[in-house]
Protein backbone atom coordinates (compact mmCIF):
# COMPACT_ATOMS: atom_id res chain seq x y z
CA UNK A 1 22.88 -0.16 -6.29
CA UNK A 2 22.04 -2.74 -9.29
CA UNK A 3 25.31 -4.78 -8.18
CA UNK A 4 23.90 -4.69 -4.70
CA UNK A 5 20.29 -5.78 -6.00
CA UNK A 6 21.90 -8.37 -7.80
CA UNK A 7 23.82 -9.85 -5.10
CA UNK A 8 20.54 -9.74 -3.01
CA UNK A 9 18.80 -11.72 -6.41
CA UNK A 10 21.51 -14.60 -5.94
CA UNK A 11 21.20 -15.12 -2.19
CA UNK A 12 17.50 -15.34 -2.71
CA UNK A 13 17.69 -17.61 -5.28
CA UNK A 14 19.93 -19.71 -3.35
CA UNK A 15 17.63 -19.94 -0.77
CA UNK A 16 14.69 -20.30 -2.82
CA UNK A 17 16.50 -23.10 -4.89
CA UNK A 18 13.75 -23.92 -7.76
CA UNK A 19 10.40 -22.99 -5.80
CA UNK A 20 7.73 -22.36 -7.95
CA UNK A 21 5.58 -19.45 -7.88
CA UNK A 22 2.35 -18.72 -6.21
CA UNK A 23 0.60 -18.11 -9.24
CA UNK A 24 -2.07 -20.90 -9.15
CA UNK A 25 -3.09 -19.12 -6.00
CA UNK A 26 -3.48 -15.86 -7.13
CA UNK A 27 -7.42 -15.14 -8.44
CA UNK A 28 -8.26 -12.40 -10.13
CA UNK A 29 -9.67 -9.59 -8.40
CA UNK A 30 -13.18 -8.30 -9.29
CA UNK A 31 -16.10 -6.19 -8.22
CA UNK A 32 -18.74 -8.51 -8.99
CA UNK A 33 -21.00 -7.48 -5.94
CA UNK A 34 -21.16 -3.80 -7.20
CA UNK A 35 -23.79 -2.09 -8.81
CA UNK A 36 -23.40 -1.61 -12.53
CA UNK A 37 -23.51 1.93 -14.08
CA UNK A 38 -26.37 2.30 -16.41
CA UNK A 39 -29.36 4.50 -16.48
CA UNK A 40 -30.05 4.01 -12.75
CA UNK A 41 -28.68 6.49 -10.50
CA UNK A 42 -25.52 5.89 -8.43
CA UNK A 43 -25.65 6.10 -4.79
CA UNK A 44 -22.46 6.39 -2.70
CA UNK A 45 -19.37 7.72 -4.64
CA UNK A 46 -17.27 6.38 -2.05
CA UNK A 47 -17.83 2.66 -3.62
CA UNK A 48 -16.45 1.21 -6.90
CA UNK A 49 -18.69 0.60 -9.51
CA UNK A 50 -18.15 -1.67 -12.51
CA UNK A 51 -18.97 0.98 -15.60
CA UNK A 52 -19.21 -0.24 -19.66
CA UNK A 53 -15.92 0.35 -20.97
CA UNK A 54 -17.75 2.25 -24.14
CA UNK A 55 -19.14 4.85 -21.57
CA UNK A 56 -15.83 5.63 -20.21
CA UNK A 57 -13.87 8.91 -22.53
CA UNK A 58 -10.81 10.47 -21.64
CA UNK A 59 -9.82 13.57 -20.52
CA UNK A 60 -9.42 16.28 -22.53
CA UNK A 61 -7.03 18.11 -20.40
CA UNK A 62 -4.74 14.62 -20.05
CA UNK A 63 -1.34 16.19 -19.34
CA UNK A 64 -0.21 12.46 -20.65
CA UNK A 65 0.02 12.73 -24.45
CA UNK A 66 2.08 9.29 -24.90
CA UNK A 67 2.02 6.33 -23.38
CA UNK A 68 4.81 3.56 -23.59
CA UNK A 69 3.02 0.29 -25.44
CA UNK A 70 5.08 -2.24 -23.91
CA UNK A 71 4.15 -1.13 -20.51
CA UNK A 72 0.62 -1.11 -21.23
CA UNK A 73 1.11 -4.56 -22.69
CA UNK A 74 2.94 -5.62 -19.35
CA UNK A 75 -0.29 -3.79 -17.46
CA UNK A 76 -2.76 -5.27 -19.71
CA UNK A 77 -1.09 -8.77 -19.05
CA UNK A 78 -1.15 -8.31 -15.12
CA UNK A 79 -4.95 -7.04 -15.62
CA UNK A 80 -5.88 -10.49 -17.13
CA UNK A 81 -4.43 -12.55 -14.91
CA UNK A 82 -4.98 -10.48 -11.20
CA UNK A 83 -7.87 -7.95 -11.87
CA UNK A 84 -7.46 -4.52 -12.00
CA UNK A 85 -6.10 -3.69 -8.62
CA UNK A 86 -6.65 0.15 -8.12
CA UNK A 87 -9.72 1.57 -9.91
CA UNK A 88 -10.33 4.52 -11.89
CA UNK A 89 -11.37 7.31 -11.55
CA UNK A 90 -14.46 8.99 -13.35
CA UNK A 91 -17.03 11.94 -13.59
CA UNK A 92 -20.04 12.12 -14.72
CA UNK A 93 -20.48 14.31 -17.53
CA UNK A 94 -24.51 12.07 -18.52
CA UNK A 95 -26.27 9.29 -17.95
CA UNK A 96 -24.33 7.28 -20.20
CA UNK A 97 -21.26 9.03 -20.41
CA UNK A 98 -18.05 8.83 -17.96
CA UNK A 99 -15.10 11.52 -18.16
CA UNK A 100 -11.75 10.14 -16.92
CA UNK A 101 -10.45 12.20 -13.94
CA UNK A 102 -7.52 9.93 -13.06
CA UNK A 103 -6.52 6.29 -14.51
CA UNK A 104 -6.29 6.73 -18.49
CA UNK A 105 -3.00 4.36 -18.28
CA UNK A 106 -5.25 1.61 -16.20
CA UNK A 107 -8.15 2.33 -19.04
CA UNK A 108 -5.92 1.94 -22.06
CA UNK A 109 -4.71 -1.56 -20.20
CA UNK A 110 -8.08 -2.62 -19.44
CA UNK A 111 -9.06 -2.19 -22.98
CA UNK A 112 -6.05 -4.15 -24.63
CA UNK A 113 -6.80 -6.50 -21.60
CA UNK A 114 -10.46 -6.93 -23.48
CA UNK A 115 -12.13 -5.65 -20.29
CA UNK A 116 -15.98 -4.59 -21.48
CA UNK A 117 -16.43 -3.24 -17.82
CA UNK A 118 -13.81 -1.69 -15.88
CA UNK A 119 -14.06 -0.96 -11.87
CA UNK A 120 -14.03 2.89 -11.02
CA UNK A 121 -14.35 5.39 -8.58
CA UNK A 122 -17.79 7.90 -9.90
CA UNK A 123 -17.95 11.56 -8.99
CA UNK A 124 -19.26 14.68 -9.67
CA UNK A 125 -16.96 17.79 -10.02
CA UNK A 126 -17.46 20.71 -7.57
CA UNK A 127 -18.72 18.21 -4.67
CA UNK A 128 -15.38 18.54 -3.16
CA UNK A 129 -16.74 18.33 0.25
CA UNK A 130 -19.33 15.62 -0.56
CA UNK A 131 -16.62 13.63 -1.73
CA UNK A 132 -14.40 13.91 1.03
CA UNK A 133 -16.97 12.80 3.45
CA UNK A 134 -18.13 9.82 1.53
CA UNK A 135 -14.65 8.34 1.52
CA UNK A 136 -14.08 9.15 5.27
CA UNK A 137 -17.28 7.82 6.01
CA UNK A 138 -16.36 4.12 3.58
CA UNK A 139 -12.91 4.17 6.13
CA UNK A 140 -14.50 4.35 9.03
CA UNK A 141 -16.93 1.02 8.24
CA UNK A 142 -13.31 -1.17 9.23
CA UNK A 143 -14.25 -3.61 6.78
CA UNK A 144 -11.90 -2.55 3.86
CA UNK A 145 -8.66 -4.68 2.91
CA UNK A 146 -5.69 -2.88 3.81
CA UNK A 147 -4.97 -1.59 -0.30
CA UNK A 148 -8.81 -0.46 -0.10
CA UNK A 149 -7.96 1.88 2.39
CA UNK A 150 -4.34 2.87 1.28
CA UNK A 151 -6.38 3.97 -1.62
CA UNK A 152 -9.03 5.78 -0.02
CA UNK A 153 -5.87 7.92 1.37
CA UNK A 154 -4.50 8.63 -1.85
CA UNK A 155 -7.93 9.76 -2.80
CA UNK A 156 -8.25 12.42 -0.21
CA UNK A 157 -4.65 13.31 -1.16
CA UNK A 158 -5.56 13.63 -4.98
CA UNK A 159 -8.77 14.20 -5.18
CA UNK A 160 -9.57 16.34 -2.18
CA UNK A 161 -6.54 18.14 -1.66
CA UNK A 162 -5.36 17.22 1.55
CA UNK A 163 -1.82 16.82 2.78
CA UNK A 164 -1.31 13.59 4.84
CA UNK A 165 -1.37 15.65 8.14
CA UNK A 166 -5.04 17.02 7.64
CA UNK A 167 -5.91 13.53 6.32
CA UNK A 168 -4.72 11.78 9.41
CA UNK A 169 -6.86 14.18 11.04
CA UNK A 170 -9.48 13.32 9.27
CA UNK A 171 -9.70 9.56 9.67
CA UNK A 172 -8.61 9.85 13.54
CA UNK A 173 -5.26 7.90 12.88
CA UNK A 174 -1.45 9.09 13.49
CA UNK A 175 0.23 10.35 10.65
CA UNK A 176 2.91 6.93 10.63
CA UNK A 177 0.01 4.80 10.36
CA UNK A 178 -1.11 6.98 6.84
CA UNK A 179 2.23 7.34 6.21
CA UNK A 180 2.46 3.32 6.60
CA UNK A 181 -0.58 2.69 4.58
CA UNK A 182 0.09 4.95 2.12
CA UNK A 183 3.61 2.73 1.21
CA UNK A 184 1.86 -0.32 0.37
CA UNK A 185 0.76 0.81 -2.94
CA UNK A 186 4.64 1.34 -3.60
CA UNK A 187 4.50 -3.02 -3.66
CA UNK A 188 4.44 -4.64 -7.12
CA UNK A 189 0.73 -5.28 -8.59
CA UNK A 190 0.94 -9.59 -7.85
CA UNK A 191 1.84 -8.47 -3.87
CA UNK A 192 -0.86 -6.02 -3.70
CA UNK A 193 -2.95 -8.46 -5.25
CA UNK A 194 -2.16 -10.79 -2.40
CA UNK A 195 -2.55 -8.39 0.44
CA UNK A 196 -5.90 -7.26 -0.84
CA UNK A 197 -7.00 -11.07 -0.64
CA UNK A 198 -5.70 -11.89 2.37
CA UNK A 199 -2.54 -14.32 1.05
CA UNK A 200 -0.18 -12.19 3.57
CA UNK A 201 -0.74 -9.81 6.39
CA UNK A 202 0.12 -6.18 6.50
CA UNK A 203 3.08 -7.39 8.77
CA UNK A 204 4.56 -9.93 5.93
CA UNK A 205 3.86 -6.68 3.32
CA UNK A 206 5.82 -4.28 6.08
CA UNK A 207 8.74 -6.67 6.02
CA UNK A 208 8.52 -7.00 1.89
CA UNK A 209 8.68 -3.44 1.90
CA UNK A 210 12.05 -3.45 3.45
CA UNK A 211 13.45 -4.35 0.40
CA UNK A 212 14.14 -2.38 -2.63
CA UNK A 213 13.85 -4.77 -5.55
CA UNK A 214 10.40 -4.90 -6.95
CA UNK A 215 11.72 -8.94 -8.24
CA UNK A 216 12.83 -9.83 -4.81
CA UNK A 217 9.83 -8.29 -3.52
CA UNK A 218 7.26 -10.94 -5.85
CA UNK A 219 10.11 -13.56 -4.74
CA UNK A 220 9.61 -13.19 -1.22
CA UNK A 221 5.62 -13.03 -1.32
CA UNK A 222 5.39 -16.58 -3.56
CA UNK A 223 8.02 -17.82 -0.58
CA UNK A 224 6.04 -16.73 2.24
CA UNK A 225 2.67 -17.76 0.67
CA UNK A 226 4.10 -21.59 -0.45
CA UNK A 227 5.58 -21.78 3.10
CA UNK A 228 2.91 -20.44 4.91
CA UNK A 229 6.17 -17.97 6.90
CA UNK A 230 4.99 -15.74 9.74
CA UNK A 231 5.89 -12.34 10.45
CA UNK A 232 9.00 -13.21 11.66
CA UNK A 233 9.82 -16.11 9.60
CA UNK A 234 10.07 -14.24 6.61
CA UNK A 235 12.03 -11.65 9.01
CA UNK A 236 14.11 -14.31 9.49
CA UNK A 237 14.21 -15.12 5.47
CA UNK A 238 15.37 -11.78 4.47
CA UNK A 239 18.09 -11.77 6.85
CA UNK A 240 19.64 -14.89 5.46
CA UNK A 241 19.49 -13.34 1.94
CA UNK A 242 21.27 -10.49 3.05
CA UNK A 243 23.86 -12.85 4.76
CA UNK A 244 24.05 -15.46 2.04
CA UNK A 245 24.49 -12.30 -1.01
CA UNK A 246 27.45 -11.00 1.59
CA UNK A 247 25.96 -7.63 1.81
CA UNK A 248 26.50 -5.86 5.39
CA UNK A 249 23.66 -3.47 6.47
CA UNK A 250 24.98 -0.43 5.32
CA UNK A 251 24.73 3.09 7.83
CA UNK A 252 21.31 4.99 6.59
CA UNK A 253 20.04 1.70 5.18
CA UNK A 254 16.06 2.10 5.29
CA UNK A 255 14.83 0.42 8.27
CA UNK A 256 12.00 -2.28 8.45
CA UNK A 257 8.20 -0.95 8.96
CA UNK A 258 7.29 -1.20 12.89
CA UNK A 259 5.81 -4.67 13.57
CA UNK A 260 2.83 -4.17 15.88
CA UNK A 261 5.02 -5.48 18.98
CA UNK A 262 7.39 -2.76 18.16
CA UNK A 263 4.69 -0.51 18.05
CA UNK A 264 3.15 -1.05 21.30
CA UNK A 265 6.88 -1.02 22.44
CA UNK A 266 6.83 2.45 21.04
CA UNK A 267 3.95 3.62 22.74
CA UNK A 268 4.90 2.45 25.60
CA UNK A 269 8.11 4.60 25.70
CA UNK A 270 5.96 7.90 24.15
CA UNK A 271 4.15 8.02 27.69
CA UNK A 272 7.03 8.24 29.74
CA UNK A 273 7.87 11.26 26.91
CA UNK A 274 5.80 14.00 26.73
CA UNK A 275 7.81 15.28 23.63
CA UNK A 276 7.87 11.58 22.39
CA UNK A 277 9.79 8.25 21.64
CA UNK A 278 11.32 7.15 17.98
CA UNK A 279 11.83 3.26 17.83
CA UNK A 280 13.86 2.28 14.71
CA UNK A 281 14.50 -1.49 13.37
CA UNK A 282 16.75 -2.84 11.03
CA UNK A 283 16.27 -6.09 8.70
CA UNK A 284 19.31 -7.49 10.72
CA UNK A 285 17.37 -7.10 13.81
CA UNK A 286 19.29 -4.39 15.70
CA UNK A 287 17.45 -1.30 16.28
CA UNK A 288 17.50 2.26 18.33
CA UNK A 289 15.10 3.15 20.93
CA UNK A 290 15.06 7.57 21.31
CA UNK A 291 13.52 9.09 24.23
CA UNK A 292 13.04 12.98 23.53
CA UNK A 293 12.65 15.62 26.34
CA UNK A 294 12.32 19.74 25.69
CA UNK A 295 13.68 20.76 28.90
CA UNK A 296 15.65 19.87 31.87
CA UNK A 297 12.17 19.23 33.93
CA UNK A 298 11.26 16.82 31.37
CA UNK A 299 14.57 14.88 31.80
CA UNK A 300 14.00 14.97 35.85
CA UNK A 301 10.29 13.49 35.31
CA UNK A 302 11.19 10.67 32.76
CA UNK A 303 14.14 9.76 35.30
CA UNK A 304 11.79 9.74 38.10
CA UNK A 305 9.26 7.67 35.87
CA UNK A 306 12.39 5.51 35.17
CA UNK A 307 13.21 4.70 38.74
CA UNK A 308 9.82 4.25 39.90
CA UNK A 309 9.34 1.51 37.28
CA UNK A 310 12.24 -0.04 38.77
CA UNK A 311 14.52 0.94 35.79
């Protein structure tokens, strides 16, 4: 796997020749529009608040008891130069006192980053079910970025207890889509970062995903940001890396996320299907199209669907 990664780093690079980063475009992130923990009363624990670092204490009950220093340092250096991406998470315990429920790593950063307030998620324990309707509720507005609401579905994993199935349910969206969502905050902190402010799509971030290499992954953002790729530009991209590092697609190689025209192509088919339709794509561009059927009247109907379409 590393020689593969590396051939992949050379073929980019070749490509790439001696681009410069994106990182003059990259601002941080912050939550200056939120209200500021203090005395006053919070009032949605769906939104992120900006609380005093010196009101925030850890958890007791941290199952964590050491934490690697250079990777905070690394942490505390992405902090100060993108924000801190994904907030904490908090209790109340008093006015003027905040319990860590998840996030002591991103606190400890924040901190050596010389953060004095730090964004974060307030709640209080047993309100389970208050909880999970406040962040249903903040999904539903359709205004969060797409890492807002991959992180509003980790919370109801984490925090409320529910598996991705009852989630879906919950939010009124297929389980791929969560499943989908959920992946993006798999992508290194400087892509996030760039999703979340709208430097690429959800498309480019599906396509980034494709790869393994968290390296290649930052490469490929800064090149589709500097040259402004589309979807399918930067499709286009990754297949010449994996031509120029002479690395064939391998069988069982993970396929690319479903672009939204292979989606609808996907839908399309899961009509004709009662039992449903699996469309797979590869970074080369080949791909599988499976119809399913349970029984032998379920093969006659999609045939006779089939020829009446003229198929």
């Amino acid at each position: 796997m590393a020689k593969d990664q590396n051939r992949l780093g050379k073929g980019l690079s070749a490509l790439l020749g001696d681009m410069p980063d994106a990182d003059q475009l990259r601002k941080p992130i912050g939550y200056v529009n939120k209200e500021i923990i203090g005395t006053t009363p919070y009032r949605d624990v769906s939104d992120v608040f900006r609380v005093p670092v010196e009101m925030v204490v850890p958890n007791p009950f941290q199952p964590r008891l050491s934490f690697d220093e250079e990777a905070l340092e690394e942490l505390a250096t992405s902090i100060r130069n993108l924000g801190l991406i994904q907030p904490i998470t908090v209790r109340r315990v008093s006015a003027s006192r905040y319990q860590i429920i998840s996030g002591e790593r991103r606190f400890r950063a924040c901190k050596m980053a010389g953060m004095t307030m730090i964004p974060a998620y307030v709640r209080d324990t047993n309100d389970r079910g208050m909880l999970e309707m406040a962040i249903v509720e903040n999904i539903q507005r359709e205004e969060l970025d797409p890492i807002e609401l991959a992180m509003s579905y980790e919370r109801l994993i984490d925090e409320c207890g529910l598996t991705q199935e009852a989630m879906a349910d919950r939010v009124g969206k297929k389980r791929t889509s969560v499943t989908n969502t959920l992946r993006l905050l798999k992508l290194p902190a400087k892509v996030q970062h760039d999703l979340k402010e709208g430097l690429i799509t959800v498309g480019h971030a599906k396509v980034i995903l494709g790869m393994d290499d968290p390296a290649v992954q930052q490469q490929l953002c800064d090149l589709t940001i500097r040259g402004a790729l589309s979807v399918r530009q930067l499709e286009d991209k990754v297949r010449d890396i994996i031509h120029m590092s002479g690395q064939p697609l391998k069988a069982g190689r993970k396929e690319f996320s479903l672009t939204e025209d292979y989606e609808t192509l996907k839908a399309k088919f899961a009509a004709l299907c009662p039992a449903g339709a699996e469309v797979r794509r590869h970074p080369d561009g080949k791909g599988t199209v499976t119809l399913r059927f349970a029984s032998d009247e379920e093969a006659a109907a999609l045939l006779s669907k089939l020829s009446g379409a003229g198929l």
